[in-house]
C-alpha atoms as a PDB file:
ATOM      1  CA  UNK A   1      17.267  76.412  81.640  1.00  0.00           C
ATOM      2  CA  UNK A   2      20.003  74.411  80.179  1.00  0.00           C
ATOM      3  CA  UNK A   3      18.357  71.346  80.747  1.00  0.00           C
ATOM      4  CA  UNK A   4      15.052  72.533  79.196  1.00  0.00           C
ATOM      5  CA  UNK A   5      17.105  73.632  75.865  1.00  0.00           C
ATOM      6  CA  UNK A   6      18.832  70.209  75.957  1.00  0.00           C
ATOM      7  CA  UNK A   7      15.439  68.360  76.356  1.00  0.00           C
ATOM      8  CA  UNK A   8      14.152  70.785  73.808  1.00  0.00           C
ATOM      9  CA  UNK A   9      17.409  70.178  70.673  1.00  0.00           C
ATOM     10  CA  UNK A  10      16.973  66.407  71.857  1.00  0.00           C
ATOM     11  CA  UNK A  11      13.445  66.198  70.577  1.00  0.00           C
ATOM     12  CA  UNK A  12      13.950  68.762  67.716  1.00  0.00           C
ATOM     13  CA  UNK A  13      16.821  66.064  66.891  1.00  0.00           C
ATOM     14  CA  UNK A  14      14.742  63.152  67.082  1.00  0.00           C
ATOM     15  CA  UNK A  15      11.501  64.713  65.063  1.00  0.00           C
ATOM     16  CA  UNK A  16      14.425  65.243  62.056  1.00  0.00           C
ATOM     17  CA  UNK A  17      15.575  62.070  62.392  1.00  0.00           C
ATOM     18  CA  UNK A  18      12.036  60.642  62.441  1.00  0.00           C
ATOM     19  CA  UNK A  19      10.563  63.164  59.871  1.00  0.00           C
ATOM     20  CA  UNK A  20      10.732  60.524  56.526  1.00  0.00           C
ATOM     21  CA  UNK A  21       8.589  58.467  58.114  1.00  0.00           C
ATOM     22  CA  UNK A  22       6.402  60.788  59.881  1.00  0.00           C
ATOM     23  CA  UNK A  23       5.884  62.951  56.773  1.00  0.00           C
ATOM     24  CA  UNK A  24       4.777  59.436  55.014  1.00  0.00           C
ATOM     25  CA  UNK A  25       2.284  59.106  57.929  1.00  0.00           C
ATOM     26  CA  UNK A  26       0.664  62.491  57.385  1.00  0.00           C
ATOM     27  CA  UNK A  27       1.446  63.062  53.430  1.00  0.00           C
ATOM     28  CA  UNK A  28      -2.640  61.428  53.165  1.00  0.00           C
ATOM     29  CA  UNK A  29      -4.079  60.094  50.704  1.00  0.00           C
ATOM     30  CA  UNK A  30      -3.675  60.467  46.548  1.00  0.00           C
ATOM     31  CA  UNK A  31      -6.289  61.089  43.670  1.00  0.00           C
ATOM     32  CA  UNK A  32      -5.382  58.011  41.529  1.00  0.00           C
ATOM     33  CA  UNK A  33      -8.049  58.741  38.742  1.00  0.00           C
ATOM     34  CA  UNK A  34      -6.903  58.745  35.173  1.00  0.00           C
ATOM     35  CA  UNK A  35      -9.379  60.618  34.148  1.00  0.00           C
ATOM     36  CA  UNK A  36      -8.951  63.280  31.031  1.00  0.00           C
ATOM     37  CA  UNK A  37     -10.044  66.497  30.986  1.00  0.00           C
ATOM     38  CA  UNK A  38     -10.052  67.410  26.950  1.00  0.00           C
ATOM     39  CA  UNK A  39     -12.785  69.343  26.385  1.00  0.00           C
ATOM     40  CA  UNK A  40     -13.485  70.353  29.745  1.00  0.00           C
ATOM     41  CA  UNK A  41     -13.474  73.879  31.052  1.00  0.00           C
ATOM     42  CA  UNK A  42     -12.649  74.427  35.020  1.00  0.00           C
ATOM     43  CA  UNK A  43     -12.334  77.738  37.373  1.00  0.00           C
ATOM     44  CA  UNK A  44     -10.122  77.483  40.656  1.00  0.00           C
ATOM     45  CA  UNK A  45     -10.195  80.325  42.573  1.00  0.00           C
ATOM     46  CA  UNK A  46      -6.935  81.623  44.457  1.00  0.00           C
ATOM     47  CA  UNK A  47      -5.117  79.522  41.898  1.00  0.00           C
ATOM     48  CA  UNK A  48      -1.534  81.512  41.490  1.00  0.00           C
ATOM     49  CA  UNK A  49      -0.188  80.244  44.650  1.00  0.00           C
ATOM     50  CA  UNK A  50      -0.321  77.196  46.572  1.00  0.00           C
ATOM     51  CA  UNK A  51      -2.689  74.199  46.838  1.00  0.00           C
ATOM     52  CA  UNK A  52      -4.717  76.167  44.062  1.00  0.00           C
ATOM     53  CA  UNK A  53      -1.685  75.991  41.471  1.00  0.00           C
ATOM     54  CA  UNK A  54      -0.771  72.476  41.980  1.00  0.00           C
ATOM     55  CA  UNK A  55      -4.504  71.777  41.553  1.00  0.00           C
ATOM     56  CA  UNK A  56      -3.972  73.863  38.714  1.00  0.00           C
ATOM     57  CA  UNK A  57      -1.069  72.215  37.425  1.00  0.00           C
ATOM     58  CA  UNK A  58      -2.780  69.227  37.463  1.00  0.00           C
ATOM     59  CA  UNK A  59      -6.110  69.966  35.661  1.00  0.00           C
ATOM     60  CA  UNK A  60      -4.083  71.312  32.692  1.00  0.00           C
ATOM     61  CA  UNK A  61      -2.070  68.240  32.315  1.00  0.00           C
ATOM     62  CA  UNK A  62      -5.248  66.547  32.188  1.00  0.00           C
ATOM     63  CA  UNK A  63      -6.195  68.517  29.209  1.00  0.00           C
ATOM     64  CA  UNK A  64      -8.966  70.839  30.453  1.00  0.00           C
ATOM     65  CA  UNK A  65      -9.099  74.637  30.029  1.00  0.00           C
ATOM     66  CA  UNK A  66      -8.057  76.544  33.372  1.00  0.00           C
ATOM     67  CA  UNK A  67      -9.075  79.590  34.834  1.00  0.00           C
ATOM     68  CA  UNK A  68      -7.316  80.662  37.344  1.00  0.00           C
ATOM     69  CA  UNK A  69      -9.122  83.412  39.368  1.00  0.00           C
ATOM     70  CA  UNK A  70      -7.112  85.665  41.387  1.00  0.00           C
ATOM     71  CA  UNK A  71      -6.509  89.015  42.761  1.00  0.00           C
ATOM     72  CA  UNK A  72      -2.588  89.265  41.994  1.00  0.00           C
ATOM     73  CA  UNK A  73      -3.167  89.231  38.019  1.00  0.00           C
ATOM     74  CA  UNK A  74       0.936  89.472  37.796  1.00  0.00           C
ATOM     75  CA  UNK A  75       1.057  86.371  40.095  1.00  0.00           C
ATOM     76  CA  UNK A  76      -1.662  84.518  38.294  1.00  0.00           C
ATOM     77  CA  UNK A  77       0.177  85.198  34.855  1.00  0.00           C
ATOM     78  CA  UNK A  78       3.417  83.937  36.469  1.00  0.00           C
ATOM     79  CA  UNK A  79       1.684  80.862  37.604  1.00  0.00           C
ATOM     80  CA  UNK A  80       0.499  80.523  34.819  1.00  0.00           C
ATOM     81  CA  UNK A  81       2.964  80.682  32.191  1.00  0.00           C
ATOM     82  CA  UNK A  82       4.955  78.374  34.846  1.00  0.00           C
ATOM     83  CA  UNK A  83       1.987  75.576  34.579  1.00  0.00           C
ATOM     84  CA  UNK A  84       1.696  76.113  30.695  1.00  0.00           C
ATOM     85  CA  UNK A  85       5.048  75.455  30.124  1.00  0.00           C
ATOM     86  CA  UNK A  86       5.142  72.282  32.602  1.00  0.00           C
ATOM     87  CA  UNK A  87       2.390  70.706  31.273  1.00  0.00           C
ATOM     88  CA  UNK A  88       2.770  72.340  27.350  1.00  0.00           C
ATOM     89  CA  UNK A  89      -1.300  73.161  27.386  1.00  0.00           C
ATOM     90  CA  UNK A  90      -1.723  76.520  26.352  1.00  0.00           C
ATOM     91  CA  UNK A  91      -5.553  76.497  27.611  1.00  0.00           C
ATOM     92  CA  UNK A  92      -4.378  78.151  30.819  1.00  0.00           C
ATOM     93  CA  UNK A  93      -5.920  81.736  31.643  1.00  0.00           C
ATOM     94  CA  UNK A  94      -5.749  84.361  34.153  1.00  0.00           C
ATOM     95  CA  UNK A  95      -8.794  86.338  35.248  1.00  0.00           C
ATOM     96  CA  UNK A  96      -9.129  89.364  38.236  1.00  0.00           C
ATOM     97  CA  UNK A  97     -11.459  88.170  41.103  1.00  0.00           C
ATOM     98  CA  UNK A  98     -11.337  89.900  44.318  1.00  0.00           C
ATOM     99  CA  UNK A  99     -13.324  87.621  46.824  1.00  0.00           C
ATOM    100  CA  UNK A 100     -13.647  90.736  49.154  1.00  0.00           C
ATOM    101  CA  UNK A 101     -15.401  92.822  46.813  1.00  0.00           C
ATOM    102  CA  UNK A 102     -18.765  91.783  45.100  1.00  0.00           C
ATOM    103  CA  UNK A 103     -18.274  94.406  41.984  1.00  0.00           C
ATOM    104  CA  UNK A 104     -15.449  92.014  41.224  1.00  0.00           C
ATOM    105  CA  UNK A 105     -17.117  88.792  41.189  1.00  0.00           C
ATOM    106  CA  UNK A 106     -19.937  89.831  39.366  1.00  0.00           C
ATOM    107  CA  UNK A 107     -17.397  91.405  36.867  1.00  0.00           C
ATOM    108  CA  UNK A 108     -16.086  88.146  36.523  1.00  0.00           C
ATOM    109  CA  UNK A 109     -19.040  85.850  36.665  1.00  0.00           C
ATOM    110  CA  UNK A 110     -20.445  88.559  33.854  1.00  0.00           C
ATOM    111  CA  UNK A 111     -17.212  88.171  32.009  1.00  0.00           C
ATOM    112  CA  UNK A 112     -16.418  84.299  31.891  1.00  0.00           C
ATOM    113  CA  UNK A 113     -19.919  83.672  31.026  1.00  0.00           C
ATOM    114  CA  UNK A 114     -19.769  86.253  28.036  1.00  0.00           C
ATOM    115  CA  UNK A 115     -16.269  83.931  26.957  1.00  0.00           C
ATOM    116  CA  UNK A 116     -17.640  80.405  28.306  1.00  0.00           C
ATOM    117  CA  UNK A 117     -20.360  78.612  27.210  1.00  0.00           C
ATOM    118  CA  UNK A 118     -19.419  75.636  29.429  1.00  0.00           C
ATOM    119  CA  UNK A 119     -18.266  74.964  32.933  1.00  0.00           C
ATOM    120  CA  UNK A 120     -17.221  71.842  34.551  1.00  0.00           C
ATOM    121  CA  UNK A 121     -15.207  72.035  37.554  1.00  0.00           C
ATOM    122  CA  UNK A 122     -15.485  75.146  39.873  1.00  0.00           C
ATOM    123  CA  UNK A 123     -13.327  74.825  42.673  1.00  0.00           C
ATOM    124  CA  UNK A 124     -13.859  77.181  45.423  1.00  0.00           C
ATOM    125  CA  UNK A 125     -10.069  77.535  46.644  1.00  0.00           C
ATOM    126  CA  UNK A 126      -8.970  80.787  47.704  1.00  0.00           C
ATOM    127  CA  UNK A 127      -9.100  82.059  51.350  1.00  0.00           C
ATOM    128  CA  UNK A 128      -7.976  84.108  54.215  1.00  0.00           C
ATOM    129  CA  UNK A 129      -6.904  83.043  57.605  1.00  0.00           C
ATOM    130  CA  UNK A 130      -5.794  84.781  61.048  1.00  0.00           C
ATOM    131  CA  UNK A 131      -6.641  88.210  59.356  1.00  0.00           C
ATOM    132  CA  UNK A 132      -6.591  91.396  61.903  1.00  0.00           C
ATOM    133  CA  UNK A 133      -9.932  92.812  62.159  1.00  0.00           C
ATOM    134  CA  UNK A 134     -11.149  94.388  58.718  1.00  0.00           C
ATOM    135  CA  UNK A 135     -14.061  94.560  56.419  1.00  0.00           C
ATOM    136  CA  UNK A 136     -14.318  93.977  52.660  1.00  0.00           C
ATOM    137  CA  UNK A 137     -15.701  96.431  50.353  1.00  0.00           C
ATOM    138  CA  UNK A 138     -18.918  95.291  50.968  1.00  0.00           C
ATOM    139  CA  UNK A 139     -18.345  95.853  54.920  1.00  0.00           C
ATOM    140  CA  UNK A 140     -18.148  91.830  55.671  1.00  0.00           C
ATOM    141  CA  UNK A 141     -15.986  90.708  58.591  1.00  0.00           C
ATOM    142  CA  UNK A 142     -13.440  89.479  55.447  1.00  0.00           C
ATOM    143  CA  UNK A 143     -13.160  85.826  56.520  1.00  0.00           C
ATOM    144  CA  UNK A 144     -17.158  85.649  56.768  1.00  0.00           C
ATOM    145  CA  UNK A 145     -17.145  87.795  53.648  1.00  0.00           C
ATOM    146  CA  UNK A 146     -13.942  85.729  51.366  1.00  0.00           C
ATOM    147  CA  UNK A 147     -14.188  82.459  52.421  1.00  0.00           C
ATOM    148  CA  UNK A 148     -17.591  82.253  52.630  1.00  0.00           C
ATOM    149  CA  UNK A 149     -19.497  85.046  51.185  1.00  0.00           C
ATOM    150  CA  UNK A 150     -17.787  85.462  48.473  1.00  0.00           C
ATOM    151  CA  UNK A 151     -17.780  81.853  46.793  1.00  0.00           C
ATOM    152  CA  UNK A 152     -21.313  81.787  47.634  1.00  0.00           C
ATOM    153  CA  UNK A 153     -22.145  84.690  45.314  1.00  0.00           C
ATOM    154  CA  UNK A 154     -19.550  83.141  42.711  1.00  0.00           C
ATOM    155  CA  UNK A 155     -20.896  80.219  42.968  1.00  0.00           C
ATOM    156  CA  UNK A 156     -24.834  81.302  42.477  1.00  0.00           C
ATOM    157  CA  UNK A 157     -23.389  83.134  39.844  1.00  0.00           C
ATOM    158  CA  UNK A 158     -22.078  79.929  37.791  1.00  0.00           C
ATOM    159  CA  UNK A 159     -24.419  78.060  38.816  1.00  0.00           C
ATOM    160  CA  UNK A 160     -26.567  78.365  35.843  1.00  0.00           C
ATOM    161  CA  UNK A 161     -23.661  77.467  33.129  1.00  0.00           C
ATOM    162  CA  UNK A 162     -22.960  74.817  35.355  1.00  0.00           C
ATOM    163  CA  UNK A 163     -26.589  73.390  34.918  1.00  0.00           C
ATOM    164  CA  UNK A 164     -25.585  73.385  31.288  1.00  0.00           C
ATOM    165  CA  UNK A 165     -22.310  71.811  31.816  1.00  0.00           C
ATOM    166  CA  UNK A 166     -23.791  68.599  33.804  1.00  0.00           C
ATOM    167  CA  UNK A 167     -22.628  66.379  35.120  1.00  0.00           C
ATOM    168  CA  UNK A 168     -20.573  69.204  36.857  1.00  0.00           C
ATOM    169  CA  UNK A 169     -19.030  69.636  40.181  1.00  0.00           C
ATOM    170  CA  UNK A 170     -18.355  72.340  42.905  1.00  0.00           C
ATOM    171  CA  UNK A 171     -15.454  71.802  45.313  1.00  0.00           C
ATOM    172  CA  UNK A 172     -15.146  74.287  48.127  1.00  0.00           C
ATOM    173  CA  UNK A 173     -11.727  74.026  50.777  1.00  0.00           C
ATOM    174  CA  UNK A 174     -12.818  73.761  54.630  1.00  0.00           C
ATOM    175  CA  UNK A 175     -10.843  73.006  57.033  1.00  0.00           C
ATOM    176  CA  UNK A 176     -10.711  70.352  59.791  1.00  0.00           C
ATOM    177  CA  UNK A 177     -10.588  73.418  62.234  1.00  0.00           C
ATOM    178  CA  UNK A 178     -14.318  73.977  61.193  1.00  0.00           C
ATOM    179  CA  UNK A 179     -14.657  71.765  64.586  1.00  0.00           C
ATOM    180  CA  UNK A 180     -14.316  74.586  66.420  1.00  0.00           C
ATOM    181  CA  UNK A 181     -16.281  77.046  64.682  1.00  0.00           C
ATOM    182  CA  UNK A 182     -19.677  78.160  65.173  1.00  0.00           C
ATOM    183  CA  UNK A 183     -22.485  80.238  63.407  1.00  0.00           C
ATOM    184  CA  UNK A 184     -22.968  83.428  65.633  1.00  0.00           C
ATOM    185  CA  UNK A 185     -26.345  84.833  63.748  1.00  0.00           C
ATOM    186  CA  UNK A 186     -26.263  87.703  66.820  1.00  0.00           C
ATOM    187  CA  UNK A 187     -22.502  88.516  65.783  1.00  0.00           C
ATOM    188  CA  UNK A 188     -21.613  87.610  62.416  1.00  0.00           C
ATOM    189  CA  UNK A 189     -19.792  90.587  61.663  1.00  0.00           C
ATOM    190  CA  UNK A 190     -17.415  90.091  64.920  1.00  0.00           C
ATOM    191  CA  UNK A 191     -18.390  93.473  66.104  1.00  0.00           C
ATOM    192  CA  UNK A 192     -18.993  92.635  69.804  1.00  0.00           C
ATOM    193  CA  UNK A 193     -16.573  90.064  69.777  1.00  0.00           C
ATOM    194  CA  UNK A 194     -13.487  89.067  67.731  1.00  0.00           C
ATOM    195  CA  UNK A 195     -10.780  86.663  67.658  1.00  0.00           C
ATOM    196  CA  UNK A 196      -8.879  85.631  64.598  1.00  0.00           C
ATOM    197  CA  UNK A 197      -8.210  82.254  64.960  1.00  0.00           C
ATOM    198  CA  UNK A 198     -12.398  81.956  66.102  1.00  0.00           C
ATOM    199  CA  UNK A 199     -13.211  83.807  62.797  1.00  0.00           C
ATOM    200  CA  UNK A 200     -11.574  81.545  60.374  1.00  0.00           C
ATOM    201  CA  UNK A 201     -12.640  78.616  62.080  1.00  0.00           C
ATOM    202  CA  UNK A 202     -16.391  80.328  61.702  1.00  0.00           C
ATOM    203  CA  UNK A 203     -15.821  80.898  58.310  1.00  0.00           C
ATOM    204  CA  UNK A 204     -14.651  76.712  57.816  1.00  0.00           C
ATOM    205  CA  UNK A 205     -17.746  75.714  59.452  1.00  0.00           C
ATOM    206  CA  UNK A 206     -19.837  77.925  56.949  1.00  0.00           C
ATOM    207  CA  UNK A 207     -17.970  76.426  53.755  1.00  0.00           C
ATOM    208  CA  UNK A 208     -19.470  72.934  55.154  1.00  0.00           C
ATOM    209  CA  UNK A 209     -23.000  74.116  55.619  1.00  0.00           C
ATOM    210  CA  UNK A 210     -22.762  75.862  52.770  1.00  0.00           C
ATOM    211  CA  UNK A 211     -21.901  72.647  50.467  1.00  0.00           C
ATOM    212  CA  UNK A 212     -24.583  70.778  52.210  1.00  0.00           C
ATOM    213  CA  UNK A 213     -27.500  72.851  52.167  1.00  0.00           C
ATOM    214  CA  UNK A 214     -26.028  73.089  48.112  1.00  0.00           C
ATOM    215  CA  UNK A 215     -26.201  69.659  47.798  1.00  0.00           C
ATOM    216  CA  UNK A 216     -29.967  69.240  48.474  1.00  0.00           C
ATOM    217  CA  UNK A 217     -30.574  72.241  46.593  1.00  0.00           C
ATOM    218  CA  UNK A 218     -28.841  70.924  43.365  1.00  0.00           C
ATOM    219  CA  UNK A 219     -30.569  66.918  43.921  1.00  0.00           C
ATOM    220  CA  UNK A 220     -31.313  66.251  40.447  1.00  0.00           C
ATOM    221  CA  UNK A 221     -29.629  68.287  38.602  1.00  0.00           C
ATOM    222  CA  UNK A 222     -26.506  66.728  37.682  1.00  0.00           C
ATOM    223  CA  UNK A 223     -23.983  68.997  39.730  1.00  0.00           C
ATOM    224  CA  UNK A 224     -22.678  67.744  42.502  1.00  0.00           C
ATOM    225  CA  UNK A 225     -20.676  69.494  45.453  1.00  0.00           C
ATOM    226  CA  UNK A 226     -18.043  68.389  47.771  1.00  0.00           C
ATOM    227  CA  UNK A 227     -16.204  69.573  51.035  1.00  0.00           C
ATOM    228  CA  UNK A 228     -12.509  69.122  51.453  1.00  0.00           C
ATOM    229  CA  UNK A 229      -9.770  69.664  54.539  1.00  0.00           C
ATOM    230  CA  UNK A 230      -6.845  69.959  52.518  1.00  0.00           C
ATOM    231  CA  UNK A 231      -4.518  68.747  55.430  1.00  0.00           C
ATOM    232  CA  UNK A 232      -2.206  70.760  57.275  1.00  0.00           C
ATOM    233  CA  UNK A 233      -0.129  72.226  54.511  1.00  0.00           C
ATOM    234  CA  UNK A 234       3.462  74.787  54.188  1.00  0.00           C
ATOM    235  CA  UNK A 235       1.397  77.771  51.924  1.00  0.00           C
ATOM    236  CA  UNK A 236       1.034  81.635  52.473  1.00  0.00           C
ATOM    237  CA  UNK A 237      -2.393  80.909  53.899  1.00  0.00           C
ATOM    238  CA  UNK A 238      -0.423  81.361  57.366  1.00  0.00           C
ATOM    239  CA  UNK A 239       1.418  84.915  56.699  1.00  0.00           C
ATOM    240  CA  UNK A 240      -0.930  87.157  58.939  1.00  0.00           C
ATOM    241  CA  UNK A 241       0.382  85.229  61.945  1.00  0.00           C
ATOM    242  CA  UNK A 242       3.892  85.924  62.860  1.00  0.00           C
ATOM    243  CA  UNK A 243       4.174  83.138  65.130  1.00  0.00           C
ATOM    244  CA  UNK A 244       2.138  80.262  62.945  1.00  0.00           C
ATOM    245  CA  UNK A 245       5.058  81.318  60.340  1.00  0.00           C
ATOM    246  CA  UNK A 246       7.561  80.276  62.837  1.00  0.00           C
ATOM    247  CA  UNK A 247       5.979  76.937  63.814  1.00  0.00           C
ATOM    248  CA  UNK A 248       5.278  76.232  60.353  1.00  0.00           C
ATOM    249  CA  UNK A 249       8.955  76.780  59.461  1.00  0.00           C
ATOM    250  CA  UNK A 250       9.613  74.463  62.328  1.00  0.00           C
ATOM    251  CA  UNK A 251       7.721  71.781  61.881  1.00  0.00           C
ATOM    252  CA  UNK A 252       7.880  72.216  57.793  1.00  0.00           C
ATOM    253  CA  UNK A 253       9.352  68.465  57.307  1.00  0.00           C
ATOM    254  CA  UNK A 254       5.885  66.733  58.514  1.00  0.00           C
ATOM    255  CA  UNK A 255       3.708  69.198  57.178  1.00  0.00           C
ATOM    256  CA  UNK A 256       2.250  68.624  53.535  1.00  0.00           C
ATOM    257  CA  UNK A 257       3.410  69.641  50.424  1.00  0.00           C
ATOM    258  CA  UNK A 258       1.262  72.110  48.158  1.00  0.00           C
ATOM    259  CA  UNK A 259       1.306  69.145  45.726  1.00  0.00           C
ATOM    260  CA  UNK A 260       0.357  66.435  48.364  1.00  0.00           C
ATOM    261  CA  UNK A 261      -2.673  69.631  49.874  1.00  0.00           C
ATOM    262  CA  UNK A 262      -4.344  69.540  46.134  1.00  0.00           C
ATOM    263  CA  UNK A 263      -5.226  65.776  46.190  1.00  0.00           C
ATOM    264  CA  UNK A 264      -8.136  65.635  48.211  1.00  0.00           C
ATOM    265  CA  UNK A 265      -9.682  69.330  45.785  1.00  0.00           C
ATOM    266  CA  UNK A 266      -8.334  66.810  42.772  1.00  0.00           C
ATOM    267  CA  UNK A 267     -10.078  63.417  43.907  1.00  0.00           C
ATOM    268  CA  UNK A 268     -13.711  65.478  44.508  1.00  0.00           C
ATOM    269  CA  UNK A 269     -12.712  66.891  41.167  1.00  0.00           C
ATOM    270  CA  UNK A 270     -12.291  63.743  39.437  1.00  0.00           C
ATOM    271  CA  UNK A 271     -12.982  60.615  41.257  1.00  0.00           C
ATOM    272  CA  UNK A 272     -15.403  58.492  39.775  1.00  0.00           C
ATOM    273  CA  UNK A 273     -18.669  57.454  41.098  1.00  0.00           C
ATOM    274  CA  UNK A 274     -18.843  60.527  43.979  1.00  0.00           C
ATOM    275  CA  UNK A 275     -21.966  61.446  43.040  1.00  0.00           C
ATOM    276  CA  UNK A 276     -23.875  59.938  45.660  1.00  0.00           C
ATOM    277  CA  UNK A 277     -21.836  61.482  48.248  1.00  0.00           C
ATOM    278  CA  UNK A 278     -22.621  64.861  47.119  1.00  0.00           C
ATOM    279  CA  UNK A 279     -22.555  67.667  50.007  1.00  0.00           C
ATOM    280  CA  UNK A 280     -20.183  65.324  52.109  1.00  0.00           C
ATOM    281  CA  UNK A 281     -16.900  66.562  53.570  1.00  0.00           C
ATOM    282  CA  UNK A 282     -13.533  64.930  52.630  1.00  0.00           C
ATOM    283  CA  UNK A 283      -9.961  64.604  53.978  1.00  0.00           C
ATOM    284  CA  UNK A 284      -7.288  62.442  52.454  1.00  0.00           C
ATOM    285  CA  UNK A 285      -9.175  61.706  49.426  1.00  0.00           C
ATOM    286  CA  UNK A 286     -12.285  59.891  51.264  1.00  0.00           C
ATOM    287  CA  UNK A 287     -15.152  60.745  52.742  1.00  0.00           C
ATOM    288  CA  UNK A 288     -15.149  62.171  56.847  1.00  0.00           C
ATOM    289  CA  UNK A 289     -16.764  62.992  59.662  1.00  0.00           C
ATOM    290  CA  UNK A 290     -17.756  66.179  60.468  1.00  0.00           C
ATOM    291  CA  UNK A 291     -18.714  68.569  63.977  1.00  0.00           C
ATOM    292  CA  UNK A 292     -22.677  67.763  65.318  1.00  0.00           C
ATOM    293  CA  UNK A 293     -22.772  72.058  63.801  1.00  0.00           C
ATOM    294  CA  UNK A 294     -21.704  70.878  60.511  1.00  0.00           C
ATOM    295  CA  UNK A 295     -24.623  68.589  60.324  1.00  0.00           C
ATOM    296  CA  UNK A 296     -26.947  70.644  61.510  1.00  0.00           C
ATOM    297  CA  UNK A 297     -29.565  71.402  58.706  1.00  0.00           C
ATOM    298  CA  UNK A 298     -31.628  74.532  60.232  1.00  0.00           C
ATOM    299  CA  UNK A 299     -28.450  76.279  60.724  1.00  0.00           C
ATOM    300  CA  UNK A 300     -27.495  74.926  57.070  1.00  0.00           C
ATOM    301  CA  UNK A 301     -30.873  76.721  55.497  1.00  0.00           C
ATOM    302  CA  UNK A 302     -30.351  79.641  58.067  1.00  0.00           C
ATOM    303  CA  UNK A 303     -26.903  80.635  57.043  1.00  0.00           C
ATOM    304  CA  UNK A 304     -27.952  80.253  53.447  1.00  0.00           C
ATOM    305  CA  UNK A 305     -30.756  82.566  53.922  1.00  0.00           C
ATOM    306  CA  UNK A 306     -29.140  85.292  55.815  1.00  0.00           C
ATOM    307  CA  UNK A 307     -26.011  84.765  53.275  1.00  0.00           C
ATOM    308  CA  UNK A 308     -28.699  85.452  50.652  1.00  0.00           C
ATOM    309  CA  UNK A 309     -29.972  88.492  52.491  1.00  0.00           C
ATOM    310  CA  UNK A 310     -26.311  89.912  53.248  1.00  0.00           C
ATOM    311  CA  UNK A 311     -25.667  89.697  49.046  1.00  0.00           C
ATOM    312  CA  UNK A 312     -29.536  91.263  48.182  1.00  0.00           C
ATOM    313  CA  UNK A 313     -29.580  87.924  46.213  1.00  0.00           C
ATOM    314  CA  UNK A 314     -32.368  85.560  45.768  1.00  0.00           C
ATOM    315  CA  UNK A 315     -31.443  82.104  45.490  1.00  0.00           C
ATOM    316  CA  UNK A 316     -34.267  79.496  45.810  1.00  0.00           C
END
């Protein structure tokens, strides 16, 4: 035993040591467009907190008008004023969406497009992971029904003003644990059988198919749509898992920062020239590969159908 917790303090004391350069190693790439934003009108969902503020952060002091989309209205007004008075543009708003409930996306989609007549940049950020079996309000298995579900419906929602907007983009967050998901069309819901750490990675996979059975849908239209891992970042995405929190206090020196996990969201964003890579899947601010399911396109088109189905939406 005493030799194990020797061993064990040895290598802590070593990874410590080490951690400068191993957190250069992983820290990934870095958007390094200039582009300016004046003029230009974005949403980012999940926005008050983590990778979704420092995306936010950035976007403002780029000049565009930010919506930040959130459930926590007091934490999105914190954010906020925080970002507004870091990057002194005053074009930085706070609006309620619940991903888990469909009366507040439309509420929002039917509320920004009553105040918007443009939209530029939606970034589908916000998301769940290692939740204990629940529902939403709608009765979706809530990783199925927030991190995939429910940008799909905000997505078709904006879809039109984002038509209008062109050239536009749509950035959703995946994961690079989409590897080991898989579309169960017999069990969606997780009723016969659930894991946590299986549904989110579920829910990953469907964010790719989702982005590439968008991508042929939107071919010629001037919006373009982009997947992105975000890296293995220290957030709040991690706080239904008592032990995850642990590991990820642990091991916080090599894991990203929230600033370094918003590059990839920022480079889809912003990056010049993406557009023939539309409905591809990023990590570290270039283009990936993804699992044989992730490129599969008849379980792209299924999902999308049975998504529409799930919403009562039509979406041809």
């Amino acid at each position: 035993m005493l030799v194990a917790l020797g061993l064990l303090t040895s290598f802590l004391s070593f990874l410590y040591v080490t951690a400068p350069s191993i957190r250069k190693f992983f820290a990934g790439g870095v958007c390094r467009t200039n582009v300016q934003l004046s003029g230009k009108v974005v949403v980012i969902t999940g926005a008050n907190t983590g990778i979704g503020k420092e995306t936010a952060r950035e976007l403002s002091r780029r000049g565009a008008r930010v919506y930040i989309a959130c459930r926590d209205v007091l934490k999105g007004e914190s954010a906020a004023s925080e970002i507004r008075a870091d990057t002194k543009n005053s074009q930085v708003l706070v609006r309620k969406l619940d991903l888990s409930d469909t009366k507040s996306i439309r509420a929002f989609a039917e509320g920004f497009l009553a105040e918007e007549k443009q939209l530029h940049i939606l970034i589908n950020n916000a998301g769940v992971m290692l939740c204990p079996y629940s529902k939403t309000a709608d009765g979706f298995e809530t990783h199925l029904g927030v991190n995939h579900l429910g940008h799909f419906l905000l997505t078709r929602l904006l879809l039109g003003r984002l038509k209008e907007s062109a050239p536009a983009r749509v950035v959703t967050l995946s994961s690079v644990v989409h590897h080991a998901g898989k579309i169960r069309f017999h069990d969606l819901q997780g009723e016969k059988y659930y894991n946590r750490g299986f549904a989110y990675c579920h829910s990953k996979l469907a964010n790719v198919l989702f982005t590439r059975e968008l991508a042929k849908r939107l071919k010629g239209t001037g919006v373009t749509t982009y997947a992105v891992h975000p890296g293995i970042v220290r957030s709040e995405l991690v706080r239904h898992s008592f032990l995850l929190c642990l590991l990820w206090r642990l091991f916080s020196p090599f894991l990203k920062t929230t600033w370094e996990g918003a590059q990839t969201s920022l480079h889809c964003a912003l990056a010049e020239g993406l557009e023939p890579l539309s409905g591809k899947y990023f990590s570290d601010c270039k283009k990936t590969w993804v699992s044989p399911r992730a490129r599969n396109n008849k379980t792209a088109e299924r999902l999308w159908n049975v998504s529409c189905e799930l919403l009562g939406i039509q979406w041809e």
